[in-house]
Protein backbone atom coordinates (compact mmCIF):
# COMPACT_ATOMS: atom_id res chain seq x y z
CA UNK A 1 -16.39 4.68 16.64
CA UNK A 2 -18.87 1.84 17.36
CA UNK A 3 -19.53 0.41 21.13
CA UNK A 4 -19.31 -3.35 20.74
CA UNK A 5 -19.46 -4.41 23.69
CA UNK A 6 -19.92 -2.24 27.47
CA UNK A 7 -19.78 -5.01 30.46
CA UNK A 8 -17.92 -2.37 33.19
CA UNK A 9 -15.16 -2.16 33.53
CA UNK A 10 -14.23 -3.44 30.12
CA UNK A 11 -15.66 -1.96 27.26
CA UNK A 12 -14.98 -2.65 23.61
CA UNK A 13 -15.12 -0.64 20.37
CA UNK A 14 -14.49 -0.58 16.54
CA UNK A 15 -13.25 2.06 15.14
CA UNK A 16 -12.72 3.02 11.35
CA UNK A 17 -9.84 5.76 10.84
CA UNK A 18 -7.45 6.73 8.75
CA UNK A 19 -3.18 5.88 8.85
CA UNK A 20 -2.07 7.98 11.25
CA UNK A 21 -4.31 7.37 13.91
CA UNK A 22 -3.15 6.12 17.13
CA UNK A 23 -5.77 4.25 18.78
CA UNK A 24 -3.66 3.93 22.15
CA UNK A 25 -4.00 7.77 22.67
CA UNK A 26 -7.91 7.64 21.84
CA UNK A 27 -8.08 5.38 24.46
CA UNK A 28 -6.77 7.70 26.70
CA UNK A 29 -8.58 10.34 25.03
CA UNK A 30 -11.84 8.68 25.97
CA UNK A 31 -11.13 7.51 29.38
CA UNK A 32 -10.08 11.43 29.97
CA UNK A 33 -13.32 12.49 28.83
CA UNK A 34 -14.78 10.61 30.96
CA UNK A 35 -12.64 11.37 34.36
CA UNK A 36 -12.03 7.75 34.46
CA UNK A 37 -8.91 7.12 32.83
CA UNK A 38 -8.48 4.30 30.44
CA UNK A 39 -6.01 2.04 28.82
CA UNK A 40 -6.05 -0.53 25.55
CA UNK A 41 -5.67 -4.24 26.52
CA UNK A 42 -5.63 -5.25 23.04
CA UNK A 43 -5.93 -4.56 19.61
CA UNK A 44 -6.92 -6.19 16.65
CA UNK A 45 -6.07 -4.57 12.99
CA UNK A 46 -8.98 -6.20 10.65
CA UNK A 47 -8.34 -4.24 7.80
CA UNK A 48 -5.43 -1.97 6.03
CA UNK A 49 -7.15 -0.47 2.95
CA UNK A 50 -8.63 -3.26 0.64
CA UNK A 51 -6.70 -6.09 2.66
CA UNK A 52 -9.11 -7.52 5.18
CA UNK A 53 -7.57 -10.05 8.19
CA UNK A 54 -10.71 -12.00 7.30
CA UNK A 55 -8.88 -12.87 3.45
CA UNK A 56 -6.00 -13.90 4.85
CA UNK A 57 -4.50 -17.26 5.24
CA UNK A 58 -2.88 -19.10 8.16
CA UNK A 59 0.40 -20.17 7.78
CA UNK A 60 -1.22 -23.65 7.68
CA UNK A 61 -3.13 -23.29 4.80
CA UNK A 62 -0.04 -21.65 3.18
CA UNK A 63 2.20 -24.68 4.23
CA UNK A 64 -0.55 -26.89 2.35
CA UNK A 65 -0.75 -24.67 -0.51
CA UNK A 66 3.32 -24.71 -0.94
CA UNK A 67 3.06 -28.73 -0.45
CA UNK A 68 0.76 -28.87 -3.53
CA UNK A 69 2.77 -26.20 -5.37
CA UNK A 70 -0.14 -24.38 -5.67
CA UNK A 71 1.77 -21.37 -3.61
CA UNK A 72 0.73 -18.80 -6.46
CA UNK A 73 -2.92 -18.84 -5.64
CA UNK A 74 -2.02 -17.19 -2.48
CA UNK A 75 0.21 -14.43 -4.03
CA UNK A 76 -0.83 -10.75 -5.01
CA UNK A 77 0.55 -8.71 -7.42
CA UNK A 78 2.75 -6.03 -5.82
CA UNK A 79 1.27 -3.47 -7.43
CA UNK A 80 -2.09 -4.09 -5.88
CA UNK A 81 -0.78 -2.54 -2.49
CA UNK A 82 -0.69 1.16 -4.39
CA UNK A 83 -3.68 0.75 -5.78
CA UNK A 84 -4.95 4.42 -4.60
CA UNK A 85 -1.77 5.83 -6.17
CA UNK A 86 -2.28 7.12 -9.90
CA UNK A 87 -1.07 5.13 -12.57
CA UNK A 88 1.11 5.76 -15.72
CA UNK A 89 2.88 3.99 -18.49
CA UNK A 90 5.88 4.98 -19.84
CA UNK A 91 6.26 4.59 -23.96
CA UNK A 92 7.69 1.48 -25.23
CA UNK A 93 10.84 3.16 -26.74
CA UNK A 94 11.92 3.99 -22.99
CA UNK A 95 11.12 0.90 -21.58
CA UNK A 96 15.17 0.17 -21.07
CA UNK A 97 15.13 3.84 -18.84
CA UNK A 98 12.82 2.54 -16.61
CA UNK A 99 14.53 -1.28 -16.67
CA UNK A 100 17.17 0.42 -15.26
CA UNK A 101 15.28 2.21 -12.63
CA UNK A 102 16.01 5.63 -14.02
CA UNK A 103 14.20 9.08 -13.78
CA UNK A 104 12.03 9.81 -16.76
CA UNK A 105 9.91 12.97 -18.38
CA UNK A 106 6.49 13.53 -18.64
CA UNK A 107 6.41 13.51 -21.91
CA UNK A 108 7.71 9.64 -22.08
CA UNK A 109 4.52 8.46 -20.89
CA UNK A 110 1.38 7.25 -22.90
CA UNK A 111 -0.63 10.18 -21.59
CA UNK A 112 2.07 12.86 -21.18
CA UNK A 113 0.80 13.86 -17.63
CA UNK A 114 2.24 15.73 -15.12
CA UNK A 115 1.45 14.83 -11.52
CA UNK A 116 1.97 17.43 -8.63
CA UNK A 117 5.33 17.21 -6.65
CA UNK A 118 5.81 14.77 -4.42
CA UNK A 119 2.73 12.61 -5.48
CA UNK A 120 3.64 9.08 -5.40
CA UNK A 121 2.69 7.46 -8.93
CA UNK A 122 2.59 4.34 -9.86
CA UNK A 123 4.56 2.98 -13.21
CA UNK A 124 3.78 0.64 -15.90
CA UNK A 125 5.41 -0.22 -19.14
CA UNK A 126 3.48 0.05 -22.25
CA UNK A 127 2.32 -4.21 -21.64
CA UNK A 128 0.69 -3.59 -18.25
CA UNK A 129 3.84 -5.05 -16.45
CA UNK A 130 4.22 -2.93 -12.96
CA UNK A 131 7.94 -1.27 -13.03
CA UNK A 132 7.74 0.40 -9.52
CA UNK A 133 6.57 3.83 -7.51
CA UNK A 134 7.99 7.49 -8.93
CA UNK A 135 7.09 10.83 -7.41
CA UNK A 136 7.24 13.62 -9.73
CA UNK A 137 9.81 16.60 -8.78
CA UNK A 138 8.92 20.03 -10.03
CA UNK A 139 12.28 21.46 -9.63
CA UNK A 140 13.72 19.10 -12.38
CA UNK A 141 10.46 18.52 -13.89
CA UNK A 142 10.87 14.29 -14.45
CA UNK A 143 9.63 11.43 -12.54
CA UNK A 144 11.92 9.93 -10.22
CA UNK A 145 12.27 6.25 -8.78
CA UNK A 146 10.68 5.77 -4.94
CA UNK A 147 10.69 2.24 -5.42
CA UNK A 148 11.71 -0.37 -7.81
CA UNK A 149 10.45 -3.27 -7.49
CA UNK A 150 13.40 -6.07 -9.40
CA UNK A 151 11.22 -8.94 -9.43
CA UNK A 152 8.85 -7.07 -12.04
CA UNK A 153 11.86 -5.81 -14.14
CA UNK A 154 13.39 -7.15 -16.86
CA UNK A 155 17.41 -8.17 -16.59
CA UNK A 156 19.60 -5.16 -16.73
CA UNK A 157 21.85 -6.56 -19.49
């Protein structure tokens, strides 16, 4: 928490937490503390992970982008959202399993790993190319789809 700015009977903070948090309720947290009572008049979300609002675009600057058809410039890769998640690639000879959005073993990956259960994992094929998010379950002992993402698979023919 960080005062930013104390002119009674306003006050402004920053704060730097973690998902989950509900800033609403510290509000009311604080102004409890304090036998005053308090409530948020607004809030401002500057950052969610690596994305900061002070990267982002207007929809402007997107409007002029997509009248240029320069559009891409302003696109991430999808992938880049789970960065925190681990990463595997599954072997090029099952590359048609995971096309298909399929479950897959442990030992059809590059590095043979085993995650624990439940851990969200992110999956490549053997070229980099970002197939979607798996969570390993220990009762069957594969990787199964979370989320596929279509747009980075190949046609299902």
């Amino acid at each position: 928490l960080e005062l930013l700015k104390a002119e009674h009977p306003e006050y402004e903070i920053r704060v730097v937490c973690s998902k989950g948090t509900y800033i609403r309720t510290l509000c009311h947290d604080i102004g409890q503390a304090l036998s005053c009572g308090a409530v948020m008049t607004s809030l401002v979300r500057s950052r969610v992970g690596e994305f900061r609002l002070t990267d982002a675009l207007t929809l402007t600057q997107l409007q002029e982008l997509r009248d240029t058809e320069r559009l891409e410039e302003a696109l991430l890769p999808t992938d880049r959202i789970f960065s925190d998640f681990p990463m595997l690639h599954v072997e090029e000879k099952w590359r048609k399993l995971i096309d298909n959005g399929n479950a897959f073993y442990p030992g059809q990956t590059v590095a043979h790993t085993t995650h624990p259960a439940g851990e969200w994992v992110r999956i490549y094929r053997e070229d980099d190319s970002f197939v979607g998010i798996y969570a390993y379950d220990g009762v069957k002992e594969w990787y199964k789809p979370m989320k596929i993402f279509p747009s980075n698979t190949e046609s299902r023919k």
